[in-house]
N, C-alpha and C. Protein backbone atom coordinates (compact mmCIF):
# COMPACT_ATOMS: atom_id res chain seq x y z
N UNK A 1 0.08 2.41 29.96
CA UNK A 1 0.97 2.59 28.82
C UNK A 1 2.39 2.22 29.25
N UNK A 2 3.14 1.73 28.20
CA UNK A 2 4.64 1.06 28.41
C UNK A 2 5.50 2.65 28.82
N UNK A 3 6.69 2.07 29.36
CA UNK A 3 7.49 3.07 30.19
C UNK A 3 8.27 3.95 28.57
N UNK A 4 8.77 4.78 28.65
CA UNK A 4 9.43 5.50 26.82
C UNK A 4 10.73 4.34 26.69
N UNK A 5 11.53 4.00 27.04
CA UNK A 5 12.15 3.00 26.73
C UNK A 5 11.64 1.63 26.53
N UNK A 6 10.80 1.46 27.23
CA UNK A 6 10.06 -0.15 26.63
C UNK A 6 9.24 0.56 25.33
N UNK A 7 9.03 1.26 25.07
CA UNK A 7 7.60 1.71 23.96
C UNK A 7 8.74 1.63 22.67
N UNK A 8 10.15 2.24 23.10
CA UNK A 8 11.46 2.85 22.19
C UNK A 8 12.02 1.36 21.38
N UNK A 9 12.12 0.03 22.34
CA UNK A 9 12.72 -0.71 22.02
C UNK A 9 11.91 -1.34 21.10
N UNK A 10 10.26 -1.70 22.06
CA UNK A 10 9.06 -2.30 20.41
C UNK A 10 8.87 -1.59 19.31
N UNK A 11 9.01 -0.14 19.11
CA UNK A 11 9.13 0.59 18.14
C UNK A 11 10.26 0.04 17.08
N UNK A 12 11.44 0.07 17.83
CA UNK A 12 12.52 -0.73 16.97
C UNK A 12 12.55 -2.03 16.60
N UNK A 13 11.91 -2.90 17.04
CA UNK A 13 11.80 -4.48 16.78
C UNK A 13 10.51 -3.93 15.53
N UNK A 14 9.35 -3.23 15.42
CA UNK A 14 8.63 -3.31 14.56
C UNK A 14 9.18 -2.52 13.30
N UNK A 15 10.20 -1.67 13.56
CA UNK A 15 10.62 -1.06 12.43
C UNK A 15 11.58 -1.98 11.40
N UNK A 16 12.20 -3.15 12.01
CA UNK A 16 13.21 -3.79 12.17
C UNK A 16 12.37 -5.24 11.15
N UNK A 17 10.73 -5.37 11.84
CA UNK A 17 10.18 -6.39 11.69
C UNK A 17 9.48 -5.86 9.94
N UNK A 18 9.13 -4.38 10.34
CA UNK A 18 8.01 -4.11 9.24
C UNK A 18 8.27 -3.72 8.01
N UNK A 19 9.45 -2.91 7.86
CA UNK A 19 10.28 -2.48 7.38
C UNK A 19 9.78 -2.92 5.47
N UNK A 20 10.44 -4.14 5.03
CA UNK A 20 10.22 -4.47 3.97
C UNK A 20 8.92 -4.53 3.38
N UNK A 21 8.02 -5.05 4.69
CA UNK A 21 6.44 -5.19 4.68
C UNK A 21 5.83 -3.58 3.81
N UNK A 22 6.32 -2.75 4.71
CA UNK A 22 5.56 -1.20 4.85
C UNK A 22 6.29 -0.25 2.95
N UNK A 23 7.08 -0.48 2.71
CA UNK A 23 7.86 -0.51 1.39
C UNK A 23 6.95 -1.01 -0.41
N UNK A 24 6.91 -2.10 0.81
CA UNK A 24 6.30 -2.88 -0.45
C UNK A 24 4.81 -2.75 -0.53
N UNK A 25 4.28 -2.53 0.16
CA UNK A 25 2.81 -1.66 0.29
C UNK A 25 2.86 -0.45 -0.36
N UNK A 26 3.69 0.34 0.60
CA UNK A 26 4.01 2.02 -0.26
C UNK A 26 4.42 1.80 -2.01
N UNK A 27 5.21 1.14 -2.38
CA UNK A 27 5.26 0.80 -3.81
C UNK A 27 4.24 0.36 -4.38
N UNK A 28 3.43 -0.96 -3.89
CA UNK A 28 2.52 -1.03 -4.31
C UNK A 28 0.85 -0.08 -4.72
N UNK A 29 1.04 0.60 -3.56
CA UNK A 29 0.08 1.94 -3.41
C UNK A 29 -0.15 3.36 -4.49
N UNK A 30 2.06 3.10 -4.58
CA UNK A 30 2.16 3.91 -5.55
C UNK A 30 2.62 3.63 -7.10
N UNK A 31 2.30 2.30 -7.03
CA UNK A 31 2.03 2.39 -8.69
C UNK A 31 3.21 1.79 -9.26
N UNK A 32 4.12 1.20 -8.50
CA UNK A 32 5.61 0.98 -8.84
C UNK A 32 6.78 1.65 -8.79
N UNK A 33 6.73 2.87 -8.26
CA UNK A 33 7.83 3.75 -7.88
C UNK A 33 8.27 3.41 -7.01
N UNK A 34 9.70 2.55 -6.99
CA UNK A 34 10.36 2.31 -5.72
C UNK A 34 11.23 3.16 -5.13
N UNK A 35 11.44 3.95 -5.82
CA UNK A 35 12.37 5.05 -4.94
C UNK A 35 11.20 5.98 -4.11
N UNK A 36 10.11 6.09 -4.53
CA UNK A 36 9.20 6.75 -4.03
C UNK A 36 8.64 6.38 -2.98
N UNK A 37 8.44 5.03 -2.97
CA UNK A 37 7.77 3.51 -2.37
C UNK A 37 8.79 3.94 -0.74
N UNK A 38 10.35 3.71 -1.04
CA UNK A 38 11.79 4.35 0.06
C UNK A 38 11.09 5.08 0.97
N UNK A 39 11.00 6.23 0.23
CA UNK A 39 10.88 7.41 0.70
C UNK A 39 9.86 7.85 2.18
N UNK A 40 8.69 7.35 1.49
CA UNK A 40 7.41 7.23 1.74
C UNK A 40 7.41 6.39 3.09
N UNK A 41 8.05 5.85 2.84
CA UNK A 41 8.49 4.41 3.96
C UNK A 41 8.48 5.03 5.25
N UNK A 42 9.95 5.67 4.54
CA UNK A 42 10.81 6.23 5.74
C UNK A 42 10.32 7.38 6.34
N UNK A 43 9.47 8.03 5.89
CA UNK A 43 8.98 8.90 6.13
C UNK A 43 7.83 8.41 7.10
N UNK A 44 7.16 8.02 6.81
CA UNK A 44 6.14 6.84 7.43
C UNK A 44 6.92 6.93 9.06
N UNK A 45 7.92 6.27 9.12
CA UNK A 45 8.29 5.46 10.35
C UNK A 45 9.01 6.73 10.91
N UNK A 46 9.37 8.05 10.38
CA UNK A 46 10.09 9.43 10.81
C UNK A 46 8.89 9.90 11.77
N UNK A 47 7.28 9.87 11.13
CA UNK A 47 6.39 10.58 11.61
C UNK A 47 5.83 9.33 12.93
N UNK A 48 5.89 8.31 12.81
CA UNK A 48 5.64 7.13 13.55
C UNK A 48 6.28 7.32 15.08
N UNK A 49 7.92 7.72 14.96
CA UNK A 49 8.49 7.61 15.77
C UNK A 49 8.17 9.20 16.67
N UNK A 50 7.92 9.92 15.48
CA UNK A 50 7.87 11.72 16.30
C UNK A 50 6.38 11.27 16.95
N UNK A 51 5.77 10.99 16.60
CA UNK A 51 4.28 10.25 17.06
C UNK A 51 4.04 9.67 18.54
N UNK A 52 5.05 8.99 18.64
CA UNK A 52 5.25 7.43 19.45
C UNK A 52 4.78 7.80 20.98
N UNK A 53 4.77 8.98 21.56
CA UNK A 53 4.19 9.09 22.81
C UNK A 53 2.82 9.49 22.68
N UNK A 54 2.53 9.82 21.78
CA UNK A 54 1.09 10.08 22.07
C UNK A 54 0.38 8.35 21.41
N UNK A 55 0.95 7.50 20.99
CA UNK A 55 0.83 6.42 20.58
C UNK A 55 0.03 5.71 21.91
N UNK A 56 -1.20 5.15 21.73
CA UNK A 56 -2.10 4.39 22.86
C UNK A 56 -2.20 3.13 22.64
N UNK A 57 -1.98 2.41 23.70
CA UNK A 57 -1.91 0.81 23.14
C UNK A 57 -3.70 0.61 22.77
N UNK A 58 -4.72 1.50 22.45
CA UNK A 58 -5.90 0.95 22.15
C UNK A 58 -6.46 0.19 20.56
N UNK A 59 -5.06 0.12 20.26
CA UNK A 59 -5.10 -0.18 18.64
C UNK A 59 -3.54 -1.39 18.74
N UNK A 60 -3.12 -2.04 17.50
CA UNK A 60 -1.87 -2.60 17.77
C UNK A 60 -1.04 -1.15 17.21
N UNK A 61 0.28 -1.65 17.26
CA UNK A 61 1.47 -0.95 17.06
C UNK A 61 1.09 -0.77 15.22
N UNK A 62 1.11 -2.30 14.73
CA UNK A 62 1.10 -2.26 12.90
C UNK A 62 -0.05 -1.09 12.46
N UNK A 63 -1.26 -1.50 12.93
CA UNK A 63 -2.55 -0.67 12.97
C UNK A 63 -2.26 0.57 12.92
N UNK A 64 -2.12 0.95 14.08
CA UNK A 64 -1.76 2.25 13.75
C UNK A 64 -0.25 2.91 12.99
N UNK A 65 0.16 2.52 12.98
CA UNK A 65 1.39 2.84 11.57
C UNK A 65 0.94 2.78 10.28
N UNK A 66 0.59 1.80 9.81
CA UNK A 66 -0.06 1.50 8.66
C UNK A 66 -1.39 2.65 8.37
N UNK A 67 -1.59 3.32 9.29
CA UNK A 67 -2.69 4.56 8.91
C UNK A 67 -1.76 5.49 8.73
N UNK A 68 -0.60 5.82 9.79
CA UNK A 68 0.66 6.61 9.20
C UNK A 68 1.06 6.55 8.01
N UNK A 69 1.38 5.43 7.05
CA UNK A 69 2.21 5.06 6.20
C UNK A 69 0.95 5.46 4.88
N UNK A 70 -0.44 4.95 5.15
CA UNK A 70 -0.93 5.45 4.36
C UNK A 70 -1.28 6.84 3.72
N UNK A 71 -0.97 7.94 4.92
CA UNK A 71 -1.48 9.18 4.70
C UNK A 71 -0.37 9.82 4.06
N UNK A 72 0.93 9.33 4.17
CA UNK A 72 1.97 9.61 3.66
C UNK A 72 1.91 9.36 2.26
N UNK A 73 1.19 7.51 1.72
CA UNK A 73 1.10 7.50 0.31
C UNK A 73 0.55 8.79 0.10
N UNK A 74 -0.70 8.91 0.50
CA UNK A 74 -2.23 10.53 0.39
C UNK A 74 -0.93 11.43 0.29
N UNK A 75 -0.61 11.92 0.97
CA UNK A 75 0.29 12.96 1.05
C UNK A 75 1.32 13.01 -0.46
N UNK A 76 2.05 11.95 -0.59
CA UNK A 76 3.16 12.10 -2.06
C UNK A 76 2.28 11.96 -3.20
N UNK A 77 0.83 11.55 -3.38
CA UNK A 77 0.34 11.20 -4.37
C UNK A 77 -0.63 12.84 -4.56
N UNK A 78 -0.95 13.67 -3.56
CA UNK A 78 -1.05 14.98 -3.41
C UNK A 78 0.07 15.51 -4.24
N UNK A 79 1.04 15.39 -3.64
CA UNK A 79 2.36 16.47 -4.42
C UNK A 79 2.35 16.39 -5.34
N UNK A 80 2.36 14.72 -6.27
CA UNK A 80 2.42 14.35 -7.67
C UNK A 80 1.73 15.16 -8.25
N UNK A 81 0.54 15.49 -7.65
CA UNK A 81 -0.79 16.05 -8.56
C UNK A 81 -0.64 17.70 -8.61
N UNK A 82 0.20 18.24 -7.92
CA UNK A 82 0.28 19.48 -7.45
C UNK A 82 1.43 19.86 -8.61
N UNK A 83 1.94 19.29 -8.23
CA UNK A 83 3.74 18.97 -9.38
C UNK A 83 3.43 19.31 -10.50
N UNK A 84 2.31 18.00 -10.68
CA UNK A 84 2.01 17.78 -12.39
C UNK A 84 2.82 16.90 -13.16
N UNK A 85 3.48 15.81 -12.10
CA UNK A 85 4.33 14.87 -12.54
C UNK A 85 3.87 13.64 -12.36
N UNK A 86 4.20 12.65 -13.23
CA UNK A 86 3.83 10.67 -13.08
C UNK A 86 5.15 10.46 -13.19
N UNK A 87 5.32 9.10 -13.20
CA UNK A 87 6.36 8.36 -13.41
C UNK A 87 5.86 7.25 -13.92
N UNK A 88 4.82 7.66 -15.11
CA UNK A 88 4.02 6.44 -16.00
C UNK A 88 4.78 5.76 -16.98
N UNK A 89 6.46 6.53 -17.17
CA UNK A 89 6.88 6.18 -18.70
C UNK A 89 7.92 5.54 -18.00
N UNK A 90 7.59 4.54 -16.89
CA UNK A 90 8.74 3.78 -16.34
C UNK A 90 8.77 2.80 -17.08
N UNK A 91 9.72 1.70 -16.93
CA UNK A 91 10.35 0.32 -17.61
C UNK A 91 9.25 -0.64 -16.94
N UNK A 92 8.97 -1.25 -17.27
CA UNK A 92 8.07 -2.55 -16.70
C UNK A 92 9.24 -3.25 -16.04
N UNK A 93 10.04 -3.50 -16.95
CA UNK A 93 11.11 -4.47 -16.22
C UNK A 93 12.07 -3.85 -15.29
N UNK A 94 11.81 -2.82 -14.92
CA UNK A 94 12.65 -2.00 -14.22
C UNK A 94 11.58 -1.74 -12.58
N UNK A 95 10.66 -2.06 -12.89
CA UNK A 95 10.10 -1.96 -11.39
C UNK A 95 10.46 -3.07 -10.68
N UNK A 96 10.52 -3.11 -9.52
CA UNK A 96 10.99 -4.51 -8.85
C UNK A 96 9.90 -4.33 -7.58
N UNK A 97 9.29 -5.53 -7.33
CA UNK A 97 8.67 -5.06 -6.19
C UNK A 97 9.86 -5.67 -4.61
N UNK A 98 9.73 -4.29 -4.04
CA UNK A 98 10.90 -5.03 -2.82
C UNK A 98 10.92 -6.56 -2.32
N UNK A 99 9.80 -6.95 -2.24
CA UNK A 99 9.55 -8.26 -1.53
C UNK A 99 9.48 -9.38 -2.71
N UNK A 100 9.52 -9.57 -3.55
CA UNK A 100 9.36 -10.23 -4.51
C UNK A 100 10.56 -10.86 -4.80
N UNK A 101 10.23 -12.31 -4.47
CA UNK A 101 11.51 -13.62 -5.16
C UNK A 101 10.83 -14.11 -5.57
N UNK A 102 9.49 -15.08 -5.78
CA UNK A 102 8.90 -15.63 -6.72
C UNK A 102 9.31 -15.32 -8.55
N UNK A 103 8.92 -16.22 -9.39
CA UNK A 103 9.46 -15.74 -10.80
C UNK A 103 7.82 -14.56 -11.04
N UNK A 104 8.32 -13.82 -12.03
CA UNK A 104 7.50 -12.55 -12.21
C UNK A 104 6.93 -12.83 -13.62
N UNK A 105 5.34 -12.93 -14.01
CA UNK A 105 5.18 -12.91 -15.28
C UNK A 105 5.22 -11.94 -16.34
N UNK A 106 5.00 -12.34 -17.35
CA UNK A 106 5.55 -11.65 -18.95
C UNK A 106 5.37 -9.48 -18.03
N UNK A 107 6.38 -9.43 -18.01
CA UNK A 107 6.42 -7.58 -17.96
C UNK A 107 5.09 -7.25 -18.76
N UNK A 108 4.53 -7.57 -19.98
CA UNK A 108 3.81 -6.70 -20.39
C UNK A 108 2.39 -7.25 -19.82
N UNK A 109 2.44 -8.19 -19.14
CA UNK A 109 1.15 -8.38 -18.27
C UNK A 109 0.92 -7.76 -17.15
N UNK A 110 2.25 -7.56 -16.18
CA UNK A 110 2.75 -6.90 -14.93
C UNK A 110 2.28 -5.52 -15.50
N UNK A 111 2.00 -4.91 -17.00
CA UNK A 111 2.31 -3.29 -16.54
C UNK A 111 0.60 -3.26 -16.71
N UNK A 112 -0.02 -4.47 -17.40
CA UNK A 112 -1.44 -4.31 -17.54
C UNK A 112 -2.06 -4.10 -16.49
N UNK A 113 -1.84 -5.55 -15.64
CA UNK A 113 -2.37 -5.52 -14.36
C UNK A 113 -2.54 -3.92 -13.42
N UNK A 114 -0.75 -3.84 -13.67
CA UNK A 114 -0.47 -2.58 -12.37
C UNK A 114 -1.43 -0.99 -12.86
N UNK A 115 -1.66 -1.36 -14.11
CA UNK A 115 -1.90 0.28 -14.89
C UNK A 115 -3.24 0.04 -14.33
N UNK A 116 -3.85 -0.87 -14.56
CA UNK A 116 -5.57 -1.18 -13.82
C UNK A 116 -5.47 -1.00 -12.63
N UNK A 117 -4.76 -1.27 -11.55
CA UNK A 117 -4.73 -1.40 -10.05
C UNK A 117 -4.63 0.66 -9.70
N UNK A 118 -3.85 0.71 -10.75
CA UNK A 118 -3.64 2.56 -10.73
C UNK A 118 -4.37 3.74 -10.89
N UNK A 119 -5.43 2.92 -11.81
CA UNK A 119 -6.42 3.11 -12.33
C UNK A 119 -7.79 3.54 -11.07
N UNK A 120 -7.52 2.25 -10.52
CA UNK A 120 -8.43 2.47 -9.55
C UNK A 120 -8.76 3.84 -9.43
N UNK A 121 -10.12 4.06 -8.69
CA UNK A 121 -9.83 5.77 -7.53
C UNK A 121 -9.49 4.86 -6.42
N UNK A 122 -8.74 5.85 -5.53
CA UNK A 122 -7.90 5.70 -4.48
C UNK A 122 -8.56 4.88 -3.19
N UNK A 123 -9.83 4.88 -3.07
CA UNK A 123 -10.72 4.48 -1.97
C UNK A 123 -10.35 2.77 -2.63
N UNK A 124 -10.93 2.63 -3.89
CA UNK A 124 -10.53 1.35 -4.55
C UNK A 124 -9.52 0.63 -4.52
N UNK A 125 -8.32 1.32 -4.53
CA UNK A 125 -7.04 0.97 -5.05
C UNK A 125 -6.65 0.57 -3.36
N UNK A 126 -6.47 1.46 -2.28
CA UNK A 126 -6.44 1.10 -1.56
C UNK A 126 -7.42 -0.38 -0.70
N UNK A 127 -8.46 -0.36 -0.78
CA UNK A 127 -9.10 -1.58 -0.59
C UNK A 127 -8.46 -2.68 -0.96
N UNK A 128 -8.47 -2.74 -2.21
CA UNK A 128 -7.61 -4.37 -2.72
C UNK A 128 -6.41 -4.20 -2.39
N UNK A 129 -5.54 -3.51 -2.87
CA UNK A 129 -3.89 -3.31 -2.22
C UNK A 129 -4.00 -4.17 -0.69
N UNK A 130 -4.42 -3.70 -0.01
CA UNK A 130 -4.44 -3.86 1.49
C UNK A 130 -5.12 -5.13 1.99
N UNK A 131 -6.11 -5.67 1.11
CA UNK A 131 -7.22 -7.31 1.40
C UNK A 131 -6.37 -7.79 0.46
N UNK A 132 -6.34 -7.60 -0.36
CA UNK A 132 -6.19 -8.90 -1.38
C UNK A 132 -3.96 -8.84 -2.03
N UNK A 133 -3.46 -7.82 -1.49
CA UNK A 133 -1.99 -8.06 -2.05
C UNK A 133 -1.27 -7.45 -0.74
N UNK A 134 -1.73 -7.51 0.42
CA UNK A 134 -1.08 -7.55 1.60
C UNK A 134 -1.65 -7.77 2.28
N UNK A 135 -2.84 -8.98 2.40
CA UNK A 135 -3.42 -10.03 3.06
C UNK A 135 -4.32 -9.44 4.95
N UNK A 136 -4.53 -7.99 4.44
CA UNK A 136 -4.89 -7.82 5.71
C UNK A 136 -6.36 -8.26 5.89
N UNK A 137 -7.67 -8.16 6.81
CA UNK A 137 -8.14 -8.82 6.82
C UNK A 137 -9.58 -7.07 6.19
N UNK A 138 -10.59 -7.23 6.35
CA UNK A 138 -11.60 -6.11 6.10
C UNK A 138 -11.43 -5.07 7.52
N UNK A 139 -11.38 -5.57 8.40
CA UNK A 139 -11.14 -4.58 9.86
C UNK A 139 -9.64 -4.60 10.31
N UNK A 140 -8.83 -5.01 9.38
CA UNK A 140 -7.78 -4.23 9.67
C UNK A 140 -7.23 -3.00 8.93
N UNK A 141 -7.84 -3.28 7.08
CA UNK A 141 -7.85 -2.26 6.10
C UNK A 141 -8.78 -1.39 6.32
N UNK A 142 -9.83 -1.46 6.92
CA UNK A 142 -10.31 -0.16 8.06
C UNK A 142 -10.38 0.07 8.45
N UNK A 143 -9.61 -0.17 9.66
CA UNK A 143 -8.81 0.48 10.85
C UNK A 143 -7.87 1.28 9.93
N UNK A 144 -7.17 0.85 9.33
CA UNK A 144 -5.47 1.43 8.59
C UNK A 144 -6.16 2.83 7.74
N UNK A 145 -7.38 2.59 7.33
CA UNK A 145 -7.68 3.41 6.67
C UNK A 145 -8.61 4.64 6.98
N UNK A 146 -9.09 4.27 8.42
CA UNK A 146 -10.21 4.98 9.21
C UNK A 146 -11.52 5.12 7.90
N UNK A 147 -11.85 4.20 7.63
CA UNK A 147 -13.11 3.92 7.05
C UNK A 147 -13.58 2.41 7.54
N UNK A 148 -14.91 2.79 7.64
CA UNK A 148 -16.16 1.91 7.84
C UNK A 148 -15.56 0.45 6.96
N UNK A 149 -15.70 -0.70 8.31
CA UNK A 149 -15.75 -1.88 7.71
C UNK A 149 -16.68 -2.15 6.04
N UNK A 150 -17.87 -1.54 6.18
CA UNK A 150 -18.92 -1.74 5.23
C UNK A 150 -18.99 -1.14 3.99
N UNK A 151 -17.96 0.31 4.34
CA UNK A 151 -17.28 1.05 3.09
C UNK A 151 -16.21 0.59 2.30
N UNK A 152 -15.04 -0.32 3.35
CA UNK A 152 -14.29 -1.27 2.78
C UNK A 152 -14.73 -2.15 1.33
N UNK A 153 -16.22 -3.14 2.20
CA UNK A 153 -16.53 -4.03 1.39
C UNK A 153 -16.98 -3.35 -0.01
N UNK A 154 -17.60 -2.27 0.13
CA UNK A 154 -18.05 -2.08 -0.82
C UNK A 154 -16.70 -0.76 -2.17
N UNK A 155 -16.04 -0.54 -1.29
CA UNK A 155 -14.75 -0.25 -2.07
C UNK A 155 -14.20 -1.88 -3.00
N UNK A 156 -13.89 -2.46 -1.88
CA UNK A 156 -13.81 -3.55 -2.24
C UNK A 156 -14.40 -4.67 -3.65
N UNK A 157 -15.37 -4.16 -3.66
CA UNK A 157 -16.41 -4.59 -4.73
C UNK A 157 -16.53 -4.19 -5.72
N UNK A 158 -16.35 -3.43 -5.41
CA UNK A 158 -16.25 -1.65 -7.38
C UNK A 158 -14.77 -2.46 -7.83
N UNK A 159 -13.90 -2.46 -7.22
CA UNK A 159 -12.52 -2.05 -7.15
C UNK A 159 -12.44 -3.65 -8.44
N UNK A 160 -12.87 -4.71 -7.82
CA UNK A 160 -12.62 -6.00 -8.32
C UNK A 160 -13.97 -6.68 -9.46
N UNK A 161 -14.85 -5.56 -9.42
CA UNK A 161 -15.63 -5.53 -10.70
C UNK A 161 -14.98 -4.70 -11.57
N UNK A 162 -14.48 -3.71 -11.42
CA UNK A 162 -13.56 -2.74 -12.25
C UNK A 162 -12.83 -3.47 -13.10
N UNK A 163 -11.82 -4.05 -11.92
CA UNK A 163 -10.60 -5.15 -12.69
C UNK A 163 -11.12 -6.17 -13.17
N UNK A 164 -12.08 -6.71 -13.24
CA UNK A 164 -12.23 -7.75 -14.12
C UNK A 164 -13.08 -7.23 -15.36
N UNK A 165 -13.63 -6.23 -15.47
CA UNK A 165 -14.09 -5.19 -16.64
C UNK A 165 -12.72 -4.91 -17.16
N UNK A 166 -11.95 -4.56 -16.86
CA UNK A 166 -10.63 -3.98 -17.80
C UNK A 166 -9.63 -4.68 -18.06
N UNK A 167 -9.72 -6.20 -17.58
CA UNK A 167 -8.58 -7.21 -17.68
C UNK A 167 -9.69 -8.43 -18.28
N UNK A 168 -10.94 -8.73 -18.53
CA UNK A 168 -11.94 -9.27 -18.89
C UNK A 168 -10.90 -10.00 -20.51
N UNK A 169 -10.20 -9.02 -21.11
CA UNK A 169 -9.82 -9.72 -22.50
C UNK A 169 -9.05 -11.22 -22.07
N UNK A 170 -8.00 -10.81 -20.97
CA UNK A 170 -6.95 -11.42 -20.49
C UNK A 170 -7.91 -12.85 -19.93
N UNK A 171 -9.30 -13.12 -19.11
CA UNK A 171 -9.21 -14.04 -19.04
C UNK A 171 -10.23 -14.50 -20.13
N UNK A 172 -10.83 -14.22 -21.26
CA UNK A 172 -11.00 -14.85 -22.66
C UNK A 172 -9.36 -15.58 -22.96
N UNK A 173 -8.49 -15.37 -22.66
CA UNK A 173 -7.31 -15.28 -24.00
C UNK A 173 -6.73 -16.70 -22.95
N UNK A 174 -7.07 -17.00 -22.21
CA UNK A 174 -6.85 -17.84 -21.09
C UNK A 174 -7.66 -19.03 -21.09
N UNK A 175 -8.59 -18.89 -22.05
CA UNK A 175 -10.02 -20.13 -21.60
C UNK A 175 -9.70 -20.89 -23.36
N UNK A 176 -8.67 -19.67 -24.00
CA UNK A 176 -8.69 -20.28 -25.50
C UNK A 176 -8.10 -22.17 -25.28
């Protein structure tokens, strides 16, 4: 294992590196709440760093953070439910996703899409979030997630038969 100052400084180059990456996941995870998306973040990389010695190079650095960052979504999406609060009656045009410069289509497609992705159950939602809108690969979204490569796929599979059951109008209206 690296010496606490070499472990201190890659900690900071990945916080430095991941930063926007880990945000825009957490927002995405959570549905479009970017102040929440912040939070979550930072919190993420608070517990990461209190973490960091018992941290084993038998995994990468992202890997294991990204299981941090997720339990944290688990964790605020707990409170929500405990609360008894959403933040469903947000602006479409008022979500921004952090990472996003590309042009953004019609808002009222963005809130379709996202309300389906929300929709998901969480085993679901997480699957695609993580393969398919932050490009990780099936054994890295289960590593991040400590579930079975094979539970992935098949999260994976519900998740994107789901969405095309509940967005199914959208590509009729597309073939007109």
């Amino acid at each position: 294992m690296e010496s606490d100052p070499d472990l201190e400084r890659r900690f900071d180059a990945f916080v430095n590196g991941y930063r926007d990456r880990a945000v825009g996941m957490a927002w995405r995870l959570l549905g479009g709440d970017a102040s929440a998306a912040e939070d979550v973040a930072q919190e993420a990389f608070a517990r990461a760093h209190r973490g960091l010695a018992r941290f084993r190079d038998e995994a990468k650095l992202s890997t294991w953070f990204y299981r941090i960052l997720l339990n944290e979504v688990r964790r605020h999406q707990r409170w929500w439910v405990l609360r008894g609060s959403r933040t469903d009656d947000r602006d479409p045009d008022a979500i921004e996703d952090p990472r996003a410069a590309a042009p953004r289509p019609d808002p009222a497609l963005r809130r379709r899409i996202g309300d389906a992705i929300a929709a998901l159950p969480r085993g679901q939602r997480e699957a695609f979030v993580l393969v398919h809108l932050e490009g990780f690969t099936l054994a890295e979204a289960a590593s991040a997630t400590g579930r079975a490569v094979g539970t992935m796929k098949s999260h994976l599979h519900r998740a994107l038969a789901s969405l095309r059951h509940r967005l199914a109008d959208l590509a009729k209206e597309e073939t007109r």
